[in-house]
Protein backbone atom coordinates (compact mmCIF):
# COMPACT_ATOMS: atom_id res chain seq x y z
CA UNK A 1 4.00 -56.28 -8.71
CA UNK A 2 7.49 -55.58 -7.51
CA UNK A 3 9.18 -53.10 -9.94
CA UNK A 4 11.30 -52.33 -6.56
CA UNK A 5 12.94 -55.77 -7.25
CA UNK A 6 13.95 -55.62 -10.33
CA UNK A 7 17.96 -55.97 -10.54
CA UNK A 8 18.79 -52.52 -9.44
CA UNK A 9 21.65 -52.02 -11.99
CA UNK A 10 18.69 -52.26 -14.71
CA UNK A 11 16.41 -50.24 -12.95
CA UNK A 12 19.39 -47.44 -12.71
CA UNK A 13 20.04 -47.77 -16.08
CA UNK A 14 16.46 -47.28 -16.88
CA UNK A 15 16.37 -44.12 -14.90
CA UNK A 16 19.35 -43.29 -16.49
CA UNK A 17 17.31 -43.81 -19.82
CA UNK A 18 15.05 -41.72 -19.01
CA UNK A 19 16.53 -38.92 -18.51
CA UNK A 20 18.29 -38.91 -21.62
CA UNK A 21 15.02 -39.22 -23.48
CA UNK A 22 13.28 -36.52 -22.01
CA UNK A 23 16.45 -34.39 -22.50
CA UNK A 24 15.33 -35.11 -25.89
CA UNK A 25 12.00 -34.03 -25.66
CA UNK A 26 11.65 -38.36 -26.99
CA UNK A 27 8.98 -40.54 -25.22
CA UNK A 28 9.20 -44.78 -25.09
CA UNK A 29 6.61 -47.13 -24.40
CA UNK A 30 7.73 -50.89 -23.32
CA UNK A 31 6.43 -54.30 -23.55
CA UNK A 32 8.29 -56.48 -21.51
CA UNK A 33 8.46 -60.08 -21.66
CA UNK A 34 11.23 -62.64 -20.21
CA UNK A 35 12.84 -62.90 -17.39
CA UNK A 36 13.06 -59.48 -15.88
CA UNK A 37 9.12 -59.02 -16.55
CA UNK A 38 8.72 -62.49 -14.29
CA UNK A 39 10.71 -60.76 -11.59
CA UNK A 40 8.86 -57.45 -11.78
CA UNK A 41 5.62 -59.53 -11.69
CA UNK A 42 6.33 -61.65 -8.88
CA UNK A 43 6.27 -64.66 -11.26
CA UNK A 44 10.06 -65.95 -10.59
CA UNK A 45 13.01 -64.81 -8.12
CA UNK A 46 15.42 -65.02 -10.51
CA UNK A 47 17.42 -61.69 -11.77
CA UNK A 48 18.22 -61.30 -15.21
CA UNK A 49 21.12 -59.45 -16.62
CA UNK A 50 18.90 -57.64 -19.86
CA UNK A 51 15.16 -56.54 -20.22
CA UNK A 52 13.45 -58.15 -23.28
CA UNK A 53 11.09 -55.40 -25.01
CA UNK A 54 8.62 -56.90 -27.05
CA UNK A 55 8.48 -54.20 -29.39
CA UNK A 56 10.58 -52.82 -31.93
CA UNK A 57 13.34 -50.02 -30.42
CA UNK A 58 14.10 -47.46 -33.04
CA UNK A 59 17.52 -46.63 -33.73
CA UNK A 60 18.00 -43.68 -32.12
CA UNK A 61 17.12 -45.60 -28.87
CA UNK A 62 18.88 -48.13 -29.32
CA UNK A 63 22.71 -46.04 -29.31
CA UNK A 64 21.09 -44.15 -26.49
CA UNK A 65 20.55 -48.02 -24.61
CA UNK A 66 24.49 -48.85 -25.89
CA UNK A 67 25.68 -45.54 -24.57
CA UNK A 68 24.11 -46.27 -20.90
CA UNK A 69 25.34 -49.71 -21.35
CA UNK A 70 28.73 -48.64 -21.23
CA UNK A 71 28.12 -45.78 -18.68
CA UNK A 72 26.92 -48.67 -16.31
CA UNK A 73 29.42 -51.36 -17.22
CA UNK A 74 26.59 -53.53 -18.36
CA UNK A 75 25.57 -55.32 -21.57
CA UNK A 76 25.22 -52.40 -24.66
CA UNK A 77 21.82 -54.11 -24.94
CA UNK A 78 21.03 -54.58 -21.73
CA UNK A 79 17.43 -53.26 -22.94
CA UNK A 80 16.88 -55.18 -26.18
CA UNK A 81 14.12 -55.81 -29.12
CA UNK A 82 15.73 -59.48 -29.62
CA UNK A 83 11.97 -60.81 -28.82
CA UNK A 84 10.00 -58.41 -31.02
CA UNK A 85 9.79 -60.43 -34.02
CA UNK A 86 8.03 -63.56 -31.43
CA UNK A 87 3.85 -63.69 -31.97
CA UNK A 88 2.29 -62.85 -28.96
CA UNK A 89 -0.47 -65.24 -27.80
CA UNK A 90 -4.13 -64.50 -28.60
CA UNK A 91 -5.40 -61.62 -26.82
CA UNK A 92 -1.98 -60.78 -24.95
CA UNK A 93 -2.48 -57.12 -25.61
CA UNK A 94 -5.66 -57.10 -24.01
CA UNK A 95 -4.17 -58.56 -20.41
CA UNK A 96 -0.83 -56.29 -20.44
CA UNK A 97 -0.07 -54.62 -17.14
CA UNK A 98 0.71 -51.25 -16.42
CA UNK A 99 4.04 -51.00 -14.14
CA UNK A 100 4.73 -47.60 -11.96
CA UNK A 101 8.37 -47.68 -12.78
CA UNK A 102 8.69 -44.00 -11.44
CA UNK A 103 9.76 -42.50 -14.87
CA UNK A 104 9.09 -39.55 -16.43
CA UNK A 105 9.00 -40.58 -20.33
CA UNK A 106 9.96 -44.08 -20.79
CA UNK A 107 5.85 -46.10 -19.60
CA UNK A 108 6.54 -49.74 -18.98
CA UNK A 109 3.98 -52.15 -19.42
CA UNK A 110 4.19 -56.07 -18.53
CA UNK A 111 2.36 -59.04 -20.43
CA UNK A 112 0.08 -60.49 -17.93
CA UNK A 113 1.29 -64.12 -16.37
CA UNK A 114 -0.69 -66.43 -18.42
CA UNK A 115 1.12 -64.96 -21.11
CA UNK A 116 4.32 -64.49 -19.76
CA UNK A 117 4.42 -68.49 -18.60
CA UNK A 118 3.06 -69.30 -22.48
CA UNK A 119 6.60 -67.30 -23.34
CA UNK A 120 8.62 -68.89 -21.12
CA UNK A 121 7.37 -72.71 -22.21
CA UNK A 122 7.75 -72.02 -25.65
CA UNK A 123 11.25 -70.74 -24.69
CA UNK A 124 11.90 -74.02 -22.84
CA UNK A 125 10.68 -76.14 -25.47
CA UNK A 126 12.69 -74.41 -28.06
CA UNK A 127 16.15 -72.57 -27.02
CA UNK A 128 16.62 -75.53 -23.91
CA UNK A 129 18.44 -72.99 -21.90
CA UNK A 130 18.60 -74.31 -17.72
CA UNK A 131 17.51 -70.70 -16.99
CA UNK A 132 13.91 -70.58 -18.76
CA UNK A 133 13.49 -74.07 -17.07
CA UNK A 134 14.33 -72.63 -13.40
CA UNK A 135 11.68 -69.93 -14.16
CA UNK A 136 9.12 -72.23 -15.10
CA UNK A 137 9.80 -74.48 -12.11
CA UNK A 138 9.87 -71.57 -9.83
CA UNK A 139 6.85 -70.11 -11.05
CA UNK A 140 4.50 -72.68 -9.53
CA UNK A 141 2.57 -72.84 -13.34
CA UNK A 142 -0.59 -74.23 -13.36
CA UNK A 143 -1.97 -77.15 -15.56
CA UNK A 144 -4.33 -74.63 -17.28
CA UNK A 145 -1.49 -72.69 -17.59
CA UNK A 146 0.35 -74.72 -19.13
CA UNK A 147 -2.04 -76.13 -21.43
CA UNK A 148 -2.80 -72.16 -22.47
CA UNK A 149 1.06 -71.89 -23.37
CA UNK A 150 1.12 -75.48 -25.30
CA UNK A 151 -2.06 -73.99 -27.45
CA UNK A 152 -0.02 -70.99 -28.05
CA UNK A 153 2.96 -72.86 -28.50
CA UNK A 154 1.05 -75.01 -31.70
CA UNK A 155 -0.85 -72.65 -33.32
CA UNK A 156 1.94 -69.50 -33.06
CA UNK A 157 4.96 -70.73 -33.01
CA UNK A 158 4.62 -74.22 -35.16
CA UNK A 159 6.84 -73.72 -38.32
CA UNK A 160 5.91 -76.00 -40.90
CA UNK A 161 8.64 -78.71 -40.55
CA UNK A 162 7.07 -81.80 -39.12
CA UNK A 163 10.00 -82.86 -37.47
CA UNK A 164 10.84 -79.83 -36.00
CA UNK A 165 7.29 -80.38 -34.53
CA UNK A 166 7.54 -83.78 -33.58
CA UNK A 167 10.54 -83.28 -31.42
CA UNK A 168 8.76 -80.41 -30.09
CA UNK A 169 5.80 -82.23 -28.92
CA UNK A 170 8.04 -84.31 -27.04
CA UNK A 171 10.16 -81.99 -25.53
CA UNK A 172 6.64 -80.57 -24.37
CA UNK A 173 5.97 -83.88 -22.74
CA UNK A 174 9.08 -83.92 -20.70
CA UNK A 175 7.85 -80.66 -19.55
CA UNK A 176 4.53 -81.53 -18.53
CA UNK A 177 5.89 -84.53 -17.06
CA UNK A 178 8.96 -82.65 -15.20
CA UNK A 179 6.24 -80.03 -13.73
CA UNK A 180 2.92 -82.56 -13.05
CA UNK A 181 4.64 -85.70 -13.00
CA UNK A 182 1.79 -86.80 -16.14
């Protein structure tokens, strides 16, 4: 894990974070998914300009994320909950990673890569956004992997609209095809 590598403005504005929690006596524990959770486990180079959280932020937090936001000149939700409402796959919880982010109150915890590639496919196959494609490609995914996140992709995140799924199951072959050339 590289926590070190993380885009330093975030990790500032983490530490920054932290402090103003435990000035508040207020504790935080993160999920992290996307992007910046690749990065910090050594999945994809990329940077990202935000930290998905996987889990709910209360209120509260949430100003105090704005207010460091604007302290840093970064995105107000440069941390963000904008994921929390996504199904995590089967047994994701179980395979989360512990990250020594130096901290005093805020404990930040990864989902494992299996999961985190599962994320990012279902992310490809459904926002088609060039940047969850470059983190796929750069992650060197597996075909196991793959076919993990296309099982988690049908049973978790299939809405009941059998178009919707039928362009999905193509956009899932381009994939394959784009990453194992079958």
């Amino acid at each position: 894990m590289a926590y070190s590598d993380l885009n330093p403005k975030l990790k500032d504005a983490l530490l920054r974070l932290d402090a103003i929690l435990n000035l508040k006596g207020a504790k935080l524990t993160l999920l992290l998914g996307g992007a910046s959770a690749m990065k910090i486990m050594d999945i994809t180079p990329r940077d990202s300009k935000d930290i998905d959280n996987l889990r709910s932020l209360e209120y509260e937090v949430k100003l105090d994320i704005q207010k460091v936001g604007r302290e840093f000149n970064i995105e107000e939700d440069w941390l963000n909950d904008q994921a929390s409402d996504i199904p995590l796959p089967d047994g994701a919880e179980d395979r989360i990673v512990e990250v020594d982010a130096g901290l005093k109150v805020i404990r930040v915890y990864c989902l494992s890569r299996k999961d985190l590639i599962a994320m990012k496919v279902n992310a490809v196959v459904t926002r088609s956004d060039e940047r969850d494609f470059i983190d796929i490609k750069s992650s060197n995914v597996t075909l196991d992997e793959f076919l993990f996140a296309v099982d988690y992709i049908t049973k978790k995140q299939r809405p009941d609209d059998e178009e919707f799924c039928r362009y999905q199951d193509e956009d899932i072959a381009e994939l394959r095809k784009g990453l194992f050339g079958k």
